[in-house]
N, C-alpha and C. Protein backbone atom coordinates (compact mmCIF):
# COMPACT_ATOMS: atom_id res chain seq x y z
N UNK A 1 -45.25 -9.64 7.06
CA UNK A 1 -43.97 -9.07 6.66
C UNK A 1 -43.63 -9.55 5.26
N UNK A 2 -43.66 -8.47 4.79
CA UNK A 2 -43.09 -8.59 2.80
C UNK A 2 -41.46 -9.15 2.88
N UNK A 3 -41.02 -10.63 2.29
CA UNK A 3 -39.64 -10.63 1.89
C UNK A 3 -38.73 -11.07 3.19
N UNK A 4 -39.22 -10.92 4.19
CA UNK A 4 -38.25 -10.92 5.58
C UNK A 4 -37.83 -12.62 5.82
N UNK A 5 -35.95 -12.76 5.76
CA UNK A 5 -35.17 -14.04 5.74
C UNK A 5 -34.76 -14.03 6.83
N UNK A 6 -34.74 -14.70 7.44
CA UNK A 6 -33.95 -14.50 9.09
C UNK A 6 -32.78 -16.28 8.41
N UNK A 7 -31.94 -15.98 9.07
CA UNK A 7 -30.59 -16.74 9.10
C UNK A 7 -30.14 -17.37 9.97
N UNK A 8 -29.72 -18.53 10.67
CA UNK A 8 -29.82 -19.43 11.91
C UNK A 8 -28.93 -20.04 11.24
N UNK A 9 -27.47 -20.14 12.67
CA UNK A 9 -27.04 -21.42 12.15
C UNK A 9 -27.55 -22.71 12.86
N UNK A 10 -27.02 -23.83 12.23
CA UNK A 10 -27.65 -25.26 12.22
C UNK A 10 -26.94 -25.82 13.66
N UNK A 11 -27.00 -26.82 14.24
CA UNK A 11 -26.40 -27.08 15.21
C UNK A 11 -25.11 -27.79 14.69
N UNK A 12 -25.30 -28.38 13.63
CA UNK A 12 -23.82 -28.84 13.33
C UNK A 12 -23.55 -28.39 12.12
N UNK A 13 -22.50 -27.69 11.70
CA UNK A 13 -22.30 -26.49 10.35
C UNK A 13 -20.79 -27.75 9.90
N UNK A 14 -20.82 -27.99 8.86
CA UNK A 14 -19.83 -28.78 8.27
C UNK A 14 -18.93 -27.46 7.06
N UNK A 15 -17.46 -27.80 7.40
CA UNK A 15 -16.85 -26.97 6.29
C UNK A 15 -16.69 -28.19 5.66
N UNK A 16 -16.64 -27.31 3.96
CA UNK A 16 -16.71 -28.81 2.91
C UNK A 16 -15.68 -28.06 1.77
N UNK A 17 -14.55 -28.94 1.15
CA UNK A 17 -14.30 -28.40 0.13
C UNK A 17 -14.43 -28.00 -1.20
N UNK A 18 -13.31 -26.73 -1.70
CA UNK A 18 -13.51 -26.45 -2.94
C UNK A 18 -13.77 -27.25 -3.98
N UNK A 19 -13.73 -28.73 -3.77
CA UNK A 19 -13.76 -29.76 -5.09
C UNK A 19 -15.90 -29.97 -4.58
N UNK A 20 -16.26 -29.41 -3.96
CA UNK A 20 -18.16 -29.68 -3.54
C UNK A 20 -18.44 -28.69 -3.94
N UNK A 21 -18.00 -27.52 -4.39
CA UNK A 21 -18.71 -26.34 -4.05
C UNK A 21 -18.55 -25.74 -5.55
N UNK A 22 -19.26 -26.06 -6.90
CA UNK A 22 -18.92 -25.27 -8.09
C UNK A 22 -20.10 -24.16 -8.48
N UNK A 23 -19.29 -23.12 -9.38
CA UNK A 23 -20.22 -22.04 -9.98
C UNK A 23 -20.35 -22.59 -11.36
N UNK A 24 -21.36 -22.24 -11.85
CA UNK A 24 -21.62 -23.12 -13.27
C UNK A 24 -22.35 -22.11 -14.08
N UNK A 25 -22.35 -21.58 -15.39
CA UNK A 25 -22.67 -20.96 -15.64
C UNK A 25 -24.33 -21.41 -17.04
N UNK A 26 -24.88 -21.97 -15.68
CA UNK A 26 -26.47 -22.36 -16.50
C UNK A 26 -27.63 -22.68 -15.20
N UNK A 27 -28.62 -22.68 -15.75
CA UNK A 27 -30.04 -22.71 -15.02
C UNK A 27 -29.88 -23.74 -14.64
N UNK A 28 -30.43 -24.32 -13.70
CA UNK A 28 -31.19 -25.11 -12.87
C UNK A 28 -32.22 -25.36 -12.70
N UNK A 29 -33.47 -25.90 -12.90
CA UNK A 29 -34.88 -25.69 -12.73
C UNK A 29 -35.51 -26.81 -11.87
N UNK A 30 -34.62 -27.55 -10.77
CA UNK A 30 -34.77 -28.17 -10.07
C UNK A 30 -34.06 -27.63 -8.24
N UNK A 31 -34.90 -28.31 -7.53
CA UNK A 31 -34.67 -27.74 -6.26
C UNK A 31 -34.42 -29.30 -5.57
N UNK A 32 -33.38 -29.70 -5.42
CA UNK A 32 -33.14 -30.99 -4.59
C UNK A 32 -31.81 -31.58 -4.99
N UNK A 33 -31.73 -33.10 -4.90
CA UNK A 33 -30.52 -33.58 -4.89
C UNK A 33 -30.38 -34.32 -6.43
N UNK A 34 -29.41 -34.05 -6.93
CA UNK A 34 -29.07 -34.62 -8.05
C UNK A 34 -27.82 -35.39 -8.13
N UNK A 35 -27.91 -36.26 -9.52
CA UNK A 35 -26.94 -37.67 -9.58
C UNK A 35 -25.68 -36.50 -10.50
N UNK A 36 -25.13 -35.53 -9.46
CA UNK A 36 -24.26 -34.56 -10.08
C UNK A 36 -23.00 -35.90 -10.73
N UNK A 37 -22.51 -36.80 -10.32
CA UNK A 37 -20.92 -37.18 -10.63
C UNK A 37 -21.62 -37.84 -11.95
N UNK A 38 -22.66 -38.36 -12.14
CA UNK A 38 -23.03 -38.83 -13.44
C UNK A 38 -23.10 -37.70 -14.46
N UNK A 39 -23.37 -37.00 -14.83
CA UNK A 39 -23.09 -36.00 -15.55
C UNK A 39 -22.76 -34.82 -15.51
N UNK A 40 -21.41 -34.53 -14.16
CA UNK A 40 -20.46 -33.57 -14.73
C UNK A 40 -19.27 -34.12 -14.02
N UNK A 41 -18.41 -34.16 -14.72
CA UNK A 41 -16.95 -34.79 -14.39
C UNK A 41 -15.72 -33.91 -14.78
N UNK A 42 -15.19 -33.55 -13.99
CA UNK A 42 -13.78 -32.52 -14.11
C UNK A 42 -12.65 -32.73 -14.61
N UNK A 43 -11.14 -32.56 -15.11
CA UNK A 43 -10.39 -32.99 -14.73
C UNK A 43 -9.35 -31.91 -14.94
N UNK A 44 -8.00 -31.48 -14.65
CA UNK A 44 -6.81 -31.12 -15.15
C UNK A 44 -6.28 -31.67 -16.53
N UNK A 45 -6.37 -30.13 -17.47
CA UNK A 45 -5.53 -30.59 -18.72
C UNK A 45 -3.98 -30.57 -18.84
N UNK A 46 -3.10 -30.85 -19.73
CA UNK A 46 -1.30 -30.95 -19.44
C UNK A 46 -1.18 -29.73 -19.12
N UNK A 47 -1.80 -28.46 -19.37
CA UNK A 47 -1.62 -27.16 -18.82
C UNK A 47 -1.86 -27.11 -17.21
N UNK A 48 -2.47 -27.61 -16.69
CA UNK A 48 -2.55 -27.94 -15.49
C UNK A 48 -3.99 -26.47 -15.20
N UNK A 49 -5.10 -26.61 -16.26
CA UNK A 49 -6.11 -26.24 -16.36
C UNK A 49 -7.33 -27.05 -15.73
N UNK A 50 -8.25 -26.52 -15.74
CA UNK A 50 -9.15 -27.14 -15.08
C UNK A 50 -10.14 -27.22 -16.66
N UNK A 51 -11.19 -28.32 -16.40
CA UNK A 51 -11.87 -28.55 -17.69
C UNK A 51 -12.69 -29.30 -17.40
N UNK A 52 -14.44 -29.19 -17.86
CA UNK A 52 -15.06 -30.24 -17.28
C UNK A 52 -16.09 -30.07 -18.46
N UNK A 53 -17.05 -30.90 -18.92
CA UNK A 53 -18.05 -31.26 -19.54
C UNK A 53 -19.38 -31.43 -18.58
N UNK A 54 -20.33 -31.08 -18.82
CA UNK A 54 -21.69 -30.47 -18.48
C UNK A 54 -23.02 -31.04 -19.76
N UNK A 55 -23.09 -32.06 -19.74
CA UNK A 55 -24.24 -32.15 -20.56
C UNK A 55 -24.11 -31.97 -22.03
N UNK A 56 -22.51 -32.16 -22.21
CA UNK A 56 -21.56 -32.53 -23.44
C UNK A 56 -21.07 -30.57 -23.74
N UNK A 57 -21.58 -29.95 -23.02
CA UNK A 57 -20.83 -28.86 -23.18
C UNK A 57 -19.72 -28.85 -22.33
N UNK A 58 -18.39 -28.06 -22.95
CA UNK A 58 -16.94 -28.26 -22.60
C UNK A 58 -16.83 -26.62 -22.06
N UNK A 59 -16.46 -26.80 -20.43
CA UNK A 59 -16.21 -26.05 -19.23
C UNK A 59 -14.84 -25.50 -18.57
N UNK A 60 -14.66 -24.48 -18.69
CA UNK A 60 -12.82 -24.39 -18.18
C UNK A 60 -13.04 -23.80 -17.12
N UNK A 61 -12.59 -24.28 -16.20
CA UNK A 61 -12.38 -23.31 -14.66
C UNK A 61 -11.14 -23.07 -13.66
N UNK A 62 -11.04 -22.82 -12.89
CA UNK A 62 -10.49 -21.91 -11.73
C UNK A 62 -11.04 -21.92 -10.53
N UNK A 63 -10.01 -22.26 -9.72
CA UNK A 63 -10.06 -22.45 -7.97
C UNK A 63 -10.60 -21.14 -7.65
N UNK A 64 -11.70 -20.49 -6.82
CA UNK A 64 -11.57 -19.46 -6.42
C UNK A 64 -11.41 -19.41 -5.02
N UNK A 65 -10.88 -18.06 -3.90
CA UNK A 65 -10.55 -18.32 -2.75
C UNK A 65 -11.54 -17.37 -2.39
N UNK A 66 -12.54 -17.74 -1.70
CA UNK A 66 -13.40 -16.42 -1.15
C UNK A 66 -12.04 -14.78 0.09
N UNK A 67 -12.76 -13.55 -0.40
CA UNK A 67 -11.61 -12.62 0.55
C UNK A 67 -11.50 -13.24 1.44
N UNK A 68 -10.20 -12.46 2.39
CA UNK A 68 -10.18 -12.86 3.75
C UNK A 68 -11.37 -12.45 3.96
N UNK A 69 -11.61 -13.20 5.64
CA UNK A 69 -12.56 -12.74 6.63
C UNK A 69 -14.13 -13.06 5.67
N UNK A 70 -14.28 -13.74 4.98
CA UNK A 70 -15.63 -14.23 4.44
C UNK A 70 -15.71 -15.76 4.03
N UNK A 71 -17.05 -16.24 4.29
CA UNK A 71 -17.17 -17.52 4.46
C UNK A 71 -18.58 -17.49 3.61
N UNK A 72 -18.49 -18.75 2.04
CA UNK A 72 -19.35 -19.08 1.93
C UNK A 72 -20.36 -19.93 2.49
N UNK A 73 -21.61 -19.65 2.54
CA UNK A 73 -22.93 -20.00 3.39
C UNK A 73 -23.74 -21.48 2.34
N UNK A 74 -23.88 -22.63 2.47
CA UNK A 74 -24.85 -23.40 1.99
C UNK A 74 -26.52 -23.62 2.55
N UNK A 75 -27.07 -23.02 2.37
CA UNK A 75 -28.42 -22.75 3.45
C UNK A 75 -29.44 -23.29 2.99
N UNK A 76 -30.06 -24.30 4.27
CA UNK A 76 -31.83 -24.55 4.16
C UNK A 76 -32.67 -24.56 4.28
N UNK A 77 -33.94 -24.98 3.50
CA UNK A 77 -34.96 -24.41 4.32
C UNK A 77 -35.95 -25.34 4.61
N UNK A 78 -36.51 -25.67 5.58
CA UNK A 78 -36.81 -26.87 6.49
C UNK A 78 -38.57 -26.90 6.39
N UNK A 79 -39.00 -25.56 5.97
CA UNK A 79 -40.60 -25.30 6.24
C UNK A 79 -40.38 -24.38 4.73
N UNK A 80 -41.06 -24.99 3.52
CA UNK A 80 -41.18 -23.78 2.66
C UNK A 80 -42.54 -23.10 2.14
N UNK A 81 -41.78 -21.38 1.97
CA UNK A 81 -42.78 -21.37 2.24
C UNK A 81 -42.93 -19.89 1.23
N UNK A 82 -43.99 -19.28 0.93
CA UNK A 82 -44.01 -18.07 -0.05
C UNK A 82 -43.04 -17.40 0.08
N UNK A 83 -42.84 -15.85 -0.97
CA UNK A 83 -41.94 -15.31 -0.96
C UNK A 83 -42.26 -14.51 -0.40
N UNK A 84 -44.20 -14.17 0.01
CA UNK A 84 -44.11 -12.99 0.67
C UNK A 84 -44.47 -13.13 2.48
N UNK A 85 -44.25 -14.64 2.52
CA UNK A 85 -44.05 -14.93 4.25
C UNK A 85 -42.88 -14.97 4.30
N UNK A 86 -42.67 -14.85 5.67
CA UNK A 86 -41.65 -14.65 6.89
C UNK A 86 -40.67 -15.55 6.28
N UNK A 87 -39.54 -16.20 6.17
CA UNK A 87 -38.93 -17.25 6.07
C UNK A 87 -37.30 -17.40 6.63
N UNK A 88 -37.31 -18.64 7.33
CA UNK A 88 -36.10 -18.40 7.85
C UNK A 88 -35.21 -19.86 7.61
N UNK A 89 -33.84 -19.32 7.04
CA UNK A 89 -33.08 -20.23 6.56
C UNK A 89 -31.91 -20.85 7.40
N UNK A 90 -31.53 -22.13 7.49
CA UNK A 90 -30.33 -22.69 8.59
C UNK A 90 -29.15 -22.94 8.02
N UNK A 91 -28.15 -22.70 8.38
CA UNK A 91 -26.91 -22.60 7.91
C UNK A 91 -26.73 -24.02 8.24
N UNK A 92 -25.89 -24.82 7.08
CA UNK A 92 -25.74 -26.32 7.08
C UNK A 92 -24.43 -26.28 6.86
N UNK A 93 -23.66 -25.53 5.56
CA UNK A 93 -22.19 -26.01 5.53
C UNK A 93 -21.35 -24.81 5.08
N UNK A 94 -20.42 -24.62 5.51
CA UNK A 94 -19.97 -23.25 4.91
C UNK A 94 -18.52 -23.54 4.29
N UNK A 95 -18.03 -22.56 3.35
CA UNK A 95 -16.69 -22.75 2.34
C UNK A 95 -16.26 -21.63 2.44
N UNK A 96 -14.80 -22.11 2.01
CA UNK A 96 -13.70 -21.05 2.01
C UNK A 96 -13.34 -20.76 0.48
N UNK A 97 -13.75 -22.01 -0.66
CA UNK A 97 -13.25 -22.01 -1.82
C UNK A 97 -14.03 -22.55 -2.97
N UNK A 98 -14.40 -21.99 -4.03
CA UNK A 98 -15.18 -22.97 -5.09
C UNK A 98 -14.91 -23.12 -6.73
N UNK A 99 -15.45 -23.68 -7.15
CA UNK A 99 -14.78 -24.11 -8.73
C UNK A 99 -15.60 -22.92 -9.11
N UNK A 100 -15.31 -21.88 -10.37
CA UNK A 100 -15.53 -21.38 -11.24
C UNK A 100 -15.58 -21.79 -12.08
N UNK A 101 -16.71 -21.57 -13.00
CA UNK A 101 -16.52 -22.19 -14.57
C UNK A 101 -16.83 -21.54 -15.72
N UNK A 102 -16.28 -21.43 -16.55
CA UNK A 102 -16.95 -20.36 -17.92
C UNK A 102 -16.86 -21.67 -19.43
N UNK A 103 -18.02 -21.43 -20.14
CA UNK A 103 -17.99 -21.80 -21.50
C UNK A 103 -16.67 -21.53 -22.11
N UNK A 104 -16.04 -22.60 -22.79
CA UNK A 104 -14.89 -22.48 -23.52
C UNK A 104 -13.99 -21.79 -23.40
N UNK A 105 -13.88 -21.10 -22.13
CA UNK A 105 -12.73 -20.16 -21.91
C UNK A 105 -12.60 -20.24 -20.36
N UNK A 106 -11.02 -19.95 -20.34
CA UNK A 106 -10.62 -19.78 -18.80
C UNK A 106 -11.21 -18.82 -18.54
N UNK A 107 -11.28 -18.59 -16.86
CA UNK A 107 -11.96 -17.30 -16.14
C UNK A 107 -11.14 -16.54 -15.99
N UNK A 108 -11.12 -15.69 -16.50
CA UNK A 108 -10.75 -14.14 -15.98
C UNK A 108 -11.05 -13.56 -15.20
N UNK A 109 -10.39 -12.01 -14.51
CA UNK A 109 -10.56 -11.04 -13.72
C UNK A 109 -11.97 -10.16 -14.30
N UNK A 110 -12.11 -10.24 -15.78
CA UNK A 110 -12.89 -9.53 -16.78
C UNK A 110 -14.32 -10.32 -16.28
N UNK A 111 -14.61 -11.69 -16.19
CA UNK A 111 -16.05 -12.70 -15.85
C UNK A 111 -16.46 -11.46 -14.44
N UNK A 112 -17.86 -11.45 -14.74
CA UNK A 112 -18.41 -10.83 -13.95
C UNK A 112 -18.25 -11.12 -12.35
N UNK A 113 -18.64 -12.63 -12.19
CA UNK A 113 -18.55 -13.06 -10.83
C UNK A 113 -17.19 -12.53 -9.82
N UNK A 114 -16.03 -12.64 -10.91
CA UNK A 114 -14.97 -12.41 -9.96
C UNK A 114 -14.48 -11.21 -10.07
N UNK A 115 -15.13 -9.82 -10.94
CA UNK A 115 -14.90 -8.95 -10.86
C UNK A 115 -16.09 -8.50 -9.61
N UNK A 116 -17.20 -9.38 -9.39
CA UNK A 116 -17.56 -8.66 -7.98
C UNK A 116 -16.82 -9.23 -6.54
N UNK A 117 -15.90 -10.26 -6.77
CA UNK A 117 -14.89 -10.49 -5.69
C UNK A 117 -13.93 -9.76 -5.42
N UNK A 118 -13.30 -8.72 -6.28
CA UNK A 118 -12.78 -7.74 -6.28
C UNK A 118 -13.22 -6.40 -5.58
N UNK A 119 -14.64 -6.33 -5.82
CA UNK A 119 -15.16 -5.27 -5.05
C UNK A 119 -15.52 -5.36 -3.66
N UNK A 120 -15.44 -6.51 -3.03
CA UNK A 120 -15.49 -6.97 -2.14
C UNK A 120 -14.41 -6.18 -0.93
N UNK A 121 -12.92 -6.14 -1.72
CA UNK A 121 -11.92 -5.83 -0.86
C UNK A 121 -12.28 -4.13 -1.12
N UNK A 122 -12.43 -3.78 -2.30
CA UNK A 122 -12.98 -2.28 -2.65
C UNK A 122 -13.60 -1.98 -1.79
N UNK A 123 -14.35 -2.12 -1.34
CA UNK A 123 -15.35 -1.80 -0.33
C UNK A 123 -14.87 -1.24 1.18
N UNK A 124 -14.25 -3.00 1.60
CA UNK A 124 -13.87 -2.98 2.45
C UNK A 124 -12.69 -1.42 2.61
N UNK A 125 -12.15 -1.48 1.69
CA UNK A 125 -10.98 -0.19 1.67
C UNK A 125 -11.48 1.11 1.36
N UNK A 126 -12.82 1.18 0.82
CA UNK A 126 -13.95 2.69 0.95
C UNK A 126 -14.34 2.74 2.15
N UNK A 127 -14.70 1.91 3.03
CA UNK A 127 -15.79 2.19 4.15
C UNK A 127 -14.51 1.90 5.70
N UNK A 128 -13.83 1.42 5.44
CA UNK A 128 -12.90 1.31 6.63
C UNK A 128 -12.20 3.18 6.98
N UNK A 129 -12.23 2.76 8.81
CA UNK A 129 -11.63 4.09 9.22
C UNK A 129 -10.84 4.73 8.81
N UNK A 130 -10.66 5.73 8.39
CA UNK A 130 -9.40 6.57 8.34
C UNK A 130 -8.77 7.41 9.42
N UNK A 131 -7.52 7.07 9.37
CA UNK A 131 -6.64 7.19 10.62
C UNK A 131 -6.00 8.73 10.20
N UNK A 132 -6.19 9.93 11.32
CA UNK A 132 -5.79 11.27 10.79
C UNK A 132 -4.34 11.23 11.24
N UNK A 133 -3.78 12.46 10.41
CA UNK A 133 -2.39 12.07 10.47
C UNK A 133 -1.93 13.38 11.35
């Protein structure tokens, strides 16, 4: 089977908060655990902004609230394995909320990410029943 993810949750699924859970807007080229509080640190500016530094680059962000009725997924994988075997991933911790972050500017409705959180409810309001009158 080409591509096929199967999804399992874990026996014990931890909710974790929005201050664990950030979007960052750069690569990664590592797969494991990193000494994250050593080099990226957050804080609130007198605007009562969010602002963080990244590897001496300066970060502005925003709480985001996932829609109702959706839950972010943190998932692992226990056996790894190609992309074109079978693979199946375990649900470990799931969120309701996460940091956004953009280069030198607050996030907007305009940042891509949260203009696809928007379409989210779009959707939901295209594909839901319509009630005849």
């Amino acid at each position: 089977m080409n591509g096929v993810v199967h999804i399992q949750n874990s026996e014990s699924i931890q909710e974790i908060s929005e201050k664990s859970v950030h979007y960052i807007p750069c690569k990664i080229h590592v797969d494991g655990s990193a000494k994250v509080s050593q080099y990226f640190l957050s804080s609130t500016n007198k605007d009562g902004e969010l602002e963080a530094s990244f590897r001496g680059h300066p970060l502005k962000g925003k709480i985001v609230e996932l829609p109702k009725g959706y839950k972010g997924l943190i998932l692992e994988e226990t056996i790894q394995r190609s992309e074109d075997q079978e693979r199946t991933l375990h649900v470990t911790k799931t969120f309701s909320e996460l940091t956004y972050w953009n280069w030198d500017k607050v996030p907007t409705k305009n940042d891509m990410f949260l203009a696809a959180m928007d379409w989210i409810d779009i959707a939901d309001a295209l594909h839901s029943p319509v009630d005849e009158v």
